[in-house]
Protein backbone atom coordinates (compact mmCIF):
# COMPACT_ATOMS: atom_id res chain seq x y z
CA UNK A 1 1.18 -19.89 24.33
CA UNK A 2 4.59 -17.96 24.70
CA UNK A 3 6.58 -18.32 21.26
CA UNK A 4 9.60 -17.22 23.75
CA UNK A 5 9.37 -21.39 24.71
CA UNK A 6 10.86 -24.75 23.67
CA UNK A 7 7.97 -26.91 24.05
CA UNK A 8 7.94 -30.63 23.95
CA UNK A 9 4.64 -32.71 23.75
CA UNK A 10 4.15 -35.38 25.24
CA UNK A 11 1.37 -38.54 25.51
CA UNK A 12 0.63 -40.66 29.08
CA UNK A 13 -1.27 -43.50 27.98
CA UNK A 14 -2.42 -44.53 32.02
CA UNK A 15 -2.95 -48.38 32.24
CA UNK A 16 -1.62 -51.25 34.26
CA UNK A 17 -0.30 -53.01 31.35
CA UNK A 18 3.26 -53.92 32.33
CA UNK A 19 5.57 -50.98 31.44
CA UNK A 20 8.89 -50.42 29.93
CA UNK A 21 11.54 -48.81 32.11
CA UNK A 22 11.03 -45.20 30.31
CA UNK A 23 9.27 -43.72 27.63
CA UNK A 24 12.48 -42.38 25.57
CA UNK A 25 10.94 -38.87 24.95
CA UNK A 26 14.09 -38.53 22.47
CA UNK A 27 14.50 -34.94 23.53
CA UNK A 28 17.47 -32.55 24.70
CA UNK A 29 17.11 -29.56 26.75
CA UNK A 30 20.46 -27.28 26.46
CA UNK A 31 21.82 -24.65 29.36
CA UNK A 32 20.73 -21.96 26.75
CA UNK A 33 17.00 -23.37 27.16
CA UNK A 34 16.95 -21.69 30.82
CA UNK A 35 13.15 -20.06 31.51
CA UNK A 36 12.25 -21.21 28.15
CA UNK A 37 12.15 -25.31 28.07
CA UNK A 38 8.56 -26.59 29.13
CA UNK A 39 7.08 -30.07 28.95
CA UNK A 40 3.59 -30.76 27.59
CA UNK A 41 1.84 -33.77 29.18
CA UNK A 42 -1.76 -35.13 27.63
CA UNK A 43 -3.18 -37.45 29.96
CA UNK A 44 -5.25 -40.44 28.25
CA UNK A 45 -7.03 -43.31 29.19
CA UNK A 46 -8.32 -46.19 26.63
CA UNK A 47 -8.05 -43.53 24.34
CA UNK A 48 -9.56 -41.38 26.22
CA UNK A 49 -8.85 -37.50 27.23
CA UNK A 50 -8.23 -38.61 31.58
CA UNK A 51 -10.54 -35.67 33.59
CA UNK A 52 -7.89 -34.08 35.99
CA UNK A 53 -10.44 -32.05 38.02
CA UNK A 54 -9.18 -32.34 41.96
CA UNK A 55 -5.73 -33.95 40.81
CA UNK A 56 -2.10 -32.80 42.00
CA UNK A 57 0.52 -33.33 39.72
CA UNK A 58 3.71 -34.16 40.70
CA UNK A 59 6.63 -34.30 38.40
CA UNK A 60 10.41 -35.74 39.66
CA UNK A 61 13.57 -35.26 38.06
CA UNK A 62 15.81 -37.86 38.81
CA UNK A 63 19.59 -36.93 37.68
CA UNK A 64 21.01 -40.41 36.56
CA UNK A 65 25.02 -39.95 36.87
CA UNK A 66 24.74 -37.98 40.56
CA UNK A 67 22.11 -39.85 41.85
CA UNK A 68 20.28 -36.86 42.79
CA UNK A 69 16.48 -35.74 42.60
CA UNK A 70 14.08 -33.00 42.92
CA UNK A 71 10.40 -33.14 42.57
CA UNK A 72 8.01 -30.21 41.87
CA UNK A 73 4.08 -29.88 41.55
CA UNK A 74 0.92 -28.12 40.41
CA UNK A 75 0.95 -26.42 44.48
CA UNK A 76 4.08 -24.38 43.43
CA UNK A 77 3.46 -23.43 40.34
CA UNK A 78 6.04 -25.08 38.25
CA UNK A 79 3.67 -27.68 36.70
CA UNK A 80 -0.20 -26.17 35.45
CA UNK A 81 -3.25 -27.97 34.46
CA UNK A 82 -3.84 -26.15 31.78
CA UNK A 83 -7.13 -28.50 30.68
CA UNK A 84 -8.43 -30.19 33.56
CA UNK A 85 -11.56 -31.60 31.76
CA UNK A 86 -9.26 -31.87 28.81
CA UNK A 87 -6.73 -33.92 30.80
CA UNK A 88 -3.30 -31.57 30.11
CA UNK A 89 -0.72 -29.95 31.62
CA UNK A 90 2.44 -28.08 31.23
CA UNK A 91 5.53 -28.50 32.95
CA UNK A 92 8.15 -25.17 33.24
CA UNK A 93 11.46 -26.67 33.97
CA UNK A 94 13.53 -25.51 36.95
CA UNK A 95 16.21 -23.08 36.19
CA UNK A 96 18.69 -24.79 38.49
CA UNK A 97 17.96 -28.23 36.90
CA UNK A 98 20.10 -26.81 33.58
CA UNK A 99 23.02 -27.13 36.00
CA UNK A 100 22.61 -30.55 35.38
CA UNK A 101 24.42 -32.48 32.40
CA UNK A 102 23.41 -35.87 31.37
CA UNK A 103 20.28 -38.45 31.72
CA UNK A 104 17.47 -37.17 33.59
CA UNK A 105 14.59 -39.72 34.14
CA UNK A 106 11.24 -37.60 34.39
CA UNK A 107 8.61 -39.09 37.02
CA UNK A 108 5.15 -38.35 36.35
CA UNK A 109 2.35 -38.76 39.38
CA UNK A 110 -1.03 -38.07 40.15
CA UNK A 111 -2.82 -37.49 43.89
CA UNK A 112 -6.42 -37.03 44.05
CA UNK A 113 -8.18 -35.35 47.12
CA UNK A 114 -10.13 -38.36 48.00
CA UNK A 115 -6.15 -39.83 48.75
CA UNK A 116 -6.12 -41.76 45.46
CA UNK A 117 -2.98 -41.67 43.52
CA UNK A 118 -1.52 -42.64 40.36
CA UNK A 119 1.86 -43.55 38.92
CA UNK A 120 1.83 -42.54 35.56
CA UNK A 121 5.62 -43.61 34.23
CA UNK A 122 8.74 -42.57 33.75
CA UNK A 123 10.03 -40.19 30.68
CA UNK A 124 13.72 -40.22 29.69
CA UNK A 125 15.02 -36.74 28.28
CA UNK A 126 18.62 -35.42 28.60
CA UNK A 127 20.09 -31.84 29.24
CA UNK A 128 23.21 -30.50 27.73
CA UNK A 129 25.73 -27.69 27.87
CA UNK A 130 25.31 -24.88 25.35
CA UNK A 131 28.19 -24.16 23.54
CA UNK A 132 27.95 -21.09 24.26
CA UNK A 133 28.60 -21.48 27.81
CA UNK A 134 31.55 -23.38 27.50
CA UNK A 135 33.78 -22.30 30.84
CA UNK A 136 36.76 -22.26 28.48
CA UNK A 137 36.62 -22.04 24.73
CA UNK A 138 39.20 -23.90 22.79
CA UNK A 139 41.11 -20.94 21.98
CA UNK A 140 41.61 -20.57 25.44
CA UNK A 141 42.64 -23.40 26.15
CA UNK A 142 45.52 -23.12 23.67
CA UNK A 143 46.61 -19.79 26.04
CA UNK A 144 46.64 -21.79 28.94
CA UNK A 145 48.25 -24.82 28.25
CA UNK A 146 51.26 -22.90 26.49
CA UNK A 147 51.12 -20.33 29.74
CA UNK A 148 51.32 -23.77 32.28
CA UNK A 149 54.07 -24.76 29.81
CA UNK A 150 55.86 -21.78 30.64
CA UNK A 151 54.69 -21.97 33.84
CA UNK A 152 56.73 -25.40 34.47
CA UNK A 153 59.76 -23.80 32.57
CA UNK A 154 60.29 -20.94 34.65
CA UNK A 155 59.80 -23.59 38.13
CA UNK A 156 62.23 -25.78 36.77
CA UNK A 157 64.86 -22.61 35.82
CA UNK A 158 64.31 -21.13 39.25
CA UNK A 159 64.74 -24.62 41.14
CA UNK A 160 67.97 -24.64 39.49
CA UNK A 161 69.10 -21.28 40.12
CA UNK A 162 67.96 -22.09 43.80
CA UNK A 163 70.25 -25.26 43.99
CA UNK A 164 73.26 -23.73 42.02
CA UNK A 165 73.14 -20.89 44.67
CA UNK A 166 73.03 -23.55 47.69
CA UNK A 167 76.04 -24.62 46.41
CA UNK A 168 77.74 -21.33 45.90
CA UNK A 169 77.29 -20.61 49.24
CA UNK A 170 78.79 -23.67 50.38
CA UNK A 171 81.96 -23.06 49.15
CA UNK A 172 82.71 -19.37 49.87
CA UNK A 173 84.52 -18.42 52.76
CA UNK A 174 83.00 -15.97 54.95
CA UNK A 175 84.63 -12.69 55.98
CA UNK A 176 84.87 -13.04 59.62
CA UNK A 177 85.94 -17.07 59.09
CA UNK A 178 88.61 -15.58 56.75
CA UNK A 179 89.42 -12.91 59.50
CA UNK A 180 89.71 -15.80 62.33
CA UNK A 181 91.98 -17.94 59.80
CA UNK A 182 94.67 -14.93 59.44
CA UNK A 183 94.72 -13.94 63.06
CA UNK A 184 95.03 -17.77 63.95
CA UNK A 185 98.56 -18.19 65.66
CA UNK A 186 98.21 -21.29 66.21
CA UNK A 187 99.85 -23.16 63.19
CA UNK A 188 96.56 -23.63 61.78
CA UNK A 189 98.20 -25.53 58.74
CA UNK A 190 100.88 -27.33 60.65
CA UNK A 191 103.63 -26.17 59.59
CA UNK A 192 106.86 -27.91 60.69
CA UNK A 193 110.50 -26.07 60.98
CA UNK A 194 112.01 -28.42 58.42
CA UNK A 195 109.41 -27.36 55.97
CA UNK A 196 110.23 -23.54 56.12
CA UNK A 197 114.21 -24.13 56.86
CA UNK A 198 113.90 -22.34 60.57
CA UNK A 199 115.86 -23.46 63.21
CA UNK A 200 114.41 -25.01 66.23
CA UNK A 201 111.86 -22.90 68.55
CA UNK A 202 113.47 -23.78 71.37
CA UNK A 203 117.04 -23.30 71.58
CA UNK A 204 120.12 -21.51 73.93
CA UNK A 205 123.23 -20.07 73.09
CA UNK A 206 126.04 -18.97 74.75
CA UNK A 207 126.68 -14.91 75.31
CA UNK A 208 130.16 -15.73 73.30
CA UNK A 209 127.91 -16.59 70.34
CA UNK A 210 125.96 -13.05 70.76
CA UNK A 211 128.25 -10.46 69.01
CA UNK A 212 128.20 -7.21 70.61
CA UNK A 213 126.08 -8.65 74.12
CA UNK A 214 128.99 -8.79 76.78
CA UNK A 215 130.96 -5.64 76.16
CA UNK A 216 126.78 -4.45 75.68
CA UNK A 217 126.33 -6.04 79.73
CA UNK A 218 129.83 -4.72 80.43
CA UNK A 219 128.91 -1.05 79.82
CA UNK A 220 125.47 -1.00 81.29
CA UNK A 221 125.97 -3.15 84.30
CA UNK A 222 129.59 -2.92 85.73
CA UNK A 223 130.17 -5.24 88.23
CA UNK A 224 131.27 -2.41 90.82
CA UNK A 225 128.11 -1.06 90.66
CA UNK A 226 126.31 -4.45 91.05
CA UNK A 227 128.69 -5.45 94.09
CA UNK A 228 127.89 -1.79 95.43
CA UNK A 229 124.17 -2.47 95.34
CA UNK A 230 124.32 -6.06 97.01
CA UNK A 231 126.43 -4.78 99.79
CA UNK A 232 124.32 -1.46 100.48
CA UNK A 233 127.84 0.73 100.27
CA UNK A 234 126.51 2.86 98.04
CA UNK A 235 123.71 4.76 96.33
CA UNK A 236 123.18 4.53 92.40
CA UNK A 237 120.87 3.20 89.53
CA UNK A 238 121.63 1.51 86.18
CA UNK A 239 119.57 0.87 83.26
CA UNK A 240 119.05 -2.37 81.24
CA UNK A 241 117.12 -1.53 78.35
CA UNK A 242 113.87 -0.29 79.40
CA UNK A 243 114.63 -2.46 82.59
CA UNK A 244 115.36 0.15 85.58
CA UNK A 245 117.36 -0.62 89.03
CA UNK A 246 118.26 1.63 91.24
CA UNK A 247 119.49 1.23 95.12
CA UNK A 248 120.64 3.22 98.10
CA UNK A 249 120.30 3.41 101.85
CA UNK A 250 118.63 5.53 104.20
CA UNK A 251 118.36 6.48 108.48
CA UNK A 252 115.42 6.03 109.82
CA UNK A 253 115.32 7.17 113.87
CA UNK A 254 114.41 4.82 116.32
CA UNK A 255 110.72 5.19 117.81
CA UNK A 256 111.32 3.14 121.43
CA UNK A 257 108.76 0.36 121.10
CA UNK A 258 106.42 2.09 118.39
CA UNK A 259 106.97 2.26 114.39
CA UNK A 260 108.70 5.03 112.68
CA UNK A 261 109.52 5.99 108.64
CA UNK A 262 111.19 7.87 106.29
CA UNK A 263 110.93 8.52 102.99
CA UNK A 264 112.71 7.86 99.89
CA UNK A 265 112.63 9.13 96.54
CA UNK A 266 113.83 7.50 93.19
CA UNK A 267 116.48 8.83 91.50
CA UNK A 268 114.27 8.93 88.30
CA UNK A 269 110.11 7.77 88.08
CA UNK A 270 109.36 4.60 87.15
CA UNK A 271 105.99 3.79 84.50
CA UNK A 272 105.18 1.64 86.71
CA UNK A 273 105.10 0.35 90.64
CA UNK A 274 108.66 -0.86 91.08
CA UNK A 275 109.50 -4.24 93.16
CA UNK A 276 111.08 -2.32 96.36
CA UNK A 277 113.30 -4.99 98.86
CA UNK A 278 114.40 -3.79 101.86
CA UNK A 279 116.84 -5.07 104.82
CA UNK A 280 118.23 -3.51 107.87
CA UNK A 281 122.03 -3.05 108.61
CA UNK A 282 121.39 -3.81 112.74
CA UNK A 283 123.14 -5.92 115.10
CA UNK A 284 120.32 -6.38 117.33
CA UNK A 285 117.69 -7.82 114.66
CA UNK A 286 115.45 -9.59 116.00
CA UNK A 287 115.61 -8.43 119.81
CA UNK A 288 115.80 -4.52 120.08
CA UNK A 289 115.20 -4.01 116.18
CA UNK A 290 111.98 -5.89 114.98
CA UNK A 291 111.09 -5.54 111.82
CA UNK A 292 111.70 -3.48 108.30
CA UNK A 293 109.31 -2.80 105.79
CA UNK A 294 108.25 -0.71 102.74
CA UNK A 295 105.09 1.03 102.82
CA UNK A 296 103.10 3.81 100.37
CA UNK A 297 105.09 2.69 97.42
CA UNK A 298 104.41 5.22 94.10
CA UNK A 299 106.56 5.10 91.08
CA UNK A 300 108.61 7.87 92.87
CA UNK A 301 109.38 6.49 95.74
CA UNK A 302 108.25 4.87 99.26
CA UNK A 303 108.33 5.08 102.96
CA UNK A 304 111.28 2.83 104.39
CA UNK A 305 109.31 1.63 107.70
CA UNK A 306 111.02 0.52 111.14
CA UNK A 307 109.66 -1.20 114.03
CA UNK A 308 112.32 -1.10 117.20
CA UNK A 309 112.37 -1.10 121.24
CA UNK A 310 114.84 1.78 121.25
CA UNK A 311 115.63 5.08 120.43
CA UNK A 312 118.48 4.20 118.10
CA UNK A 313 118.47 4.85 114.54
CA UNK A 314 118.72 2.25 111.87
CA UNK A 315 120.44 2.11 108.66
CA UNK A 316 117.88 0.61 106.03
CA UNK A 317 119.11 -0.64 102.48
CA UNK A 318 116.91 -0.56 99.62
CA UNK A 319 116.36 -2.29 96.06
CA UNK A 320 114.28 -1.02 93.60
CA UNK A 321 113.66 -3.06 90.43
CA UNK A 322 110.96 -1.81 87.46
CA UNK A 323 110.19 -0.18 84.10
CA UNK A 324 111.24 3.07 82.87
CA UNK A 325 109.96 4.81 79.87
CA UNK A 326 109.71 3.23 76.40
CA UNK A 327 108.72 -0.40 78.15
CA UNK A 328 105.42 -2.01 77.65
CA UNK A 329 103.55 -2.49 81.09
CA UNK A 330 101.17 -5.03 81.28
């Protein structure tokens, strides 16, 4: 026989005397024992060596705790009668069974080629884990548990970090919120006259109160020139500020039923399109003179337009009000 093997003999005493639930074979097999571990079987009968010529042997591993099984016989090659006469065989145990840790309750059966068949009882052996291959060795373990430790630590830091950041970022105020706040004139905060010592927002006073603003009005606007302008007598412009108005009158000849123009040109340009008013100095509005208008107005000037029955000229007054340089137009 190999010396390479773990062998462990056995003795099946085959009767019908009642039996016990399993022969305790009070052997281990170990994950190390893989290839190697083998079962010896003698067969015997009333002390007798039992003739196994024409017999199948057929061994089952039950595995207790998984409630599992898996048979094997002389027709594979895993069990051999060694001794048929002699009544013995030899059983090589699975590989895969080492997998196995715990009880194992060995089956032993016999079939005969006439169809005869024998239970021969039940053997109870148990397989272990070698040391050896221990999936983690204690040493290990040590590493491991103080790496989950720190494992756990640096969760616990960064959960922290995570939630002291949430809260960061609730309180700072954003650029373009900060932006909005500043350009906000709308009182945002509520802010009441009293509180900064202002005086009311809306309020009048008198032009005596203004120092400086009627001899100012006096200068720019005279009130010749403004009585000149509203009764057409004259032609002339004056300046407010950046506010410009200028007036004058002009002939335009009569067309007899059909419109006719002339044009006018501003004193000085305007930034942009002045408001232009114009009337007509006629005694027959309405009849022989029909109508007055302003037409192609520029900045420099406009057509004065006239719509009459007759050949007559008429005299056209004009108003020009707008922006000179230096104003804001929009």
């Amino acid at each position: 026989m190999n010396e390479n093997t773990k062998v462990h003999d056995l003795i099946i005493d085959i009767n019908a005397n009642e039996r016990e639930k399993a022969v305790n074979s009070r052997t281990q097999f170990f994950t190390m024992d893989a290839k190697t571990g083998k079962m010896s079987i003698q067969f015997m009968r009333r002390g007798l060596q039992f003739d196994l010529t024409g017999a199948t042997v057929l061994v089952g591993f039950h595995f207790v705790n998984k409630w599992a099984s898996k048979i094997i016989d002389s027709e594979d090659g895993s069990v051999k009668i060694v001794d048929a006469i002699g009544g013995k065989c030899s059983i090589d145990i699975p590989s895969h069974v080492y997998g196995y840790e715990g009880d194992v309750m060995v089956h032993i059966y016999l079939k005969f080629e006439n169809g005869q068949s024998l239970d021969c009882g039940v053997i109870a052996t148990r397989f272990e884990r070698s040391w050896l291959d221990e999936e983690v060795p204690e040493m290990e373990k040590v590493y491991v548990e103080r790496f989950e430790h720190l494992a756990r630590d640096i969760r616990e830091r960064a959960e922290a970090l995570t939630q002291l950041l949430a809260d960061v970022d609730q309180n700072i105020v954003r650029q373009a919120d900060f932006d909005a706040h500043v350009n906000d004139t709308n009182n945002p905060h509520h802010v009441t006259v009293e509180q900064i010592g202002a005086a009311p927002v809306n309020h009048t006073h008198p032009i005596s109160q203004v120092t400086g603003l009627q001899t100012e009005l006096n200068e720019r606007l005279p009130q010749s020139a403004l009585d000149s302008a509203i009764s057409g007598t004259a032609t002339g412009r004056f300046r407010m500020g950046n506010l410009l108005i200028q007036f004058g009158t002009v002939t335009v000849p009569g067309g007899s039923g059909s419109h006719t123009s002339m044009p006018v040109t501003f004193p000085q340009a305007y930034v942009a399109i002045p408001n232009i008013q114009v009337s007509s100095s006629s005694t027959v509005a309405g009849t022989t003179m029909l109508g007055v208008s302003a037409s192609n107005q520029t900045v420099n000037g406009f057509n004065a337009r006239v719509f009459r029955t007759g050949a007559t000229g008429t005299v056209v007054r004009w108003l020009a009000i707008g922006l000179v340089e230096g104003a804001t137009v929009g």
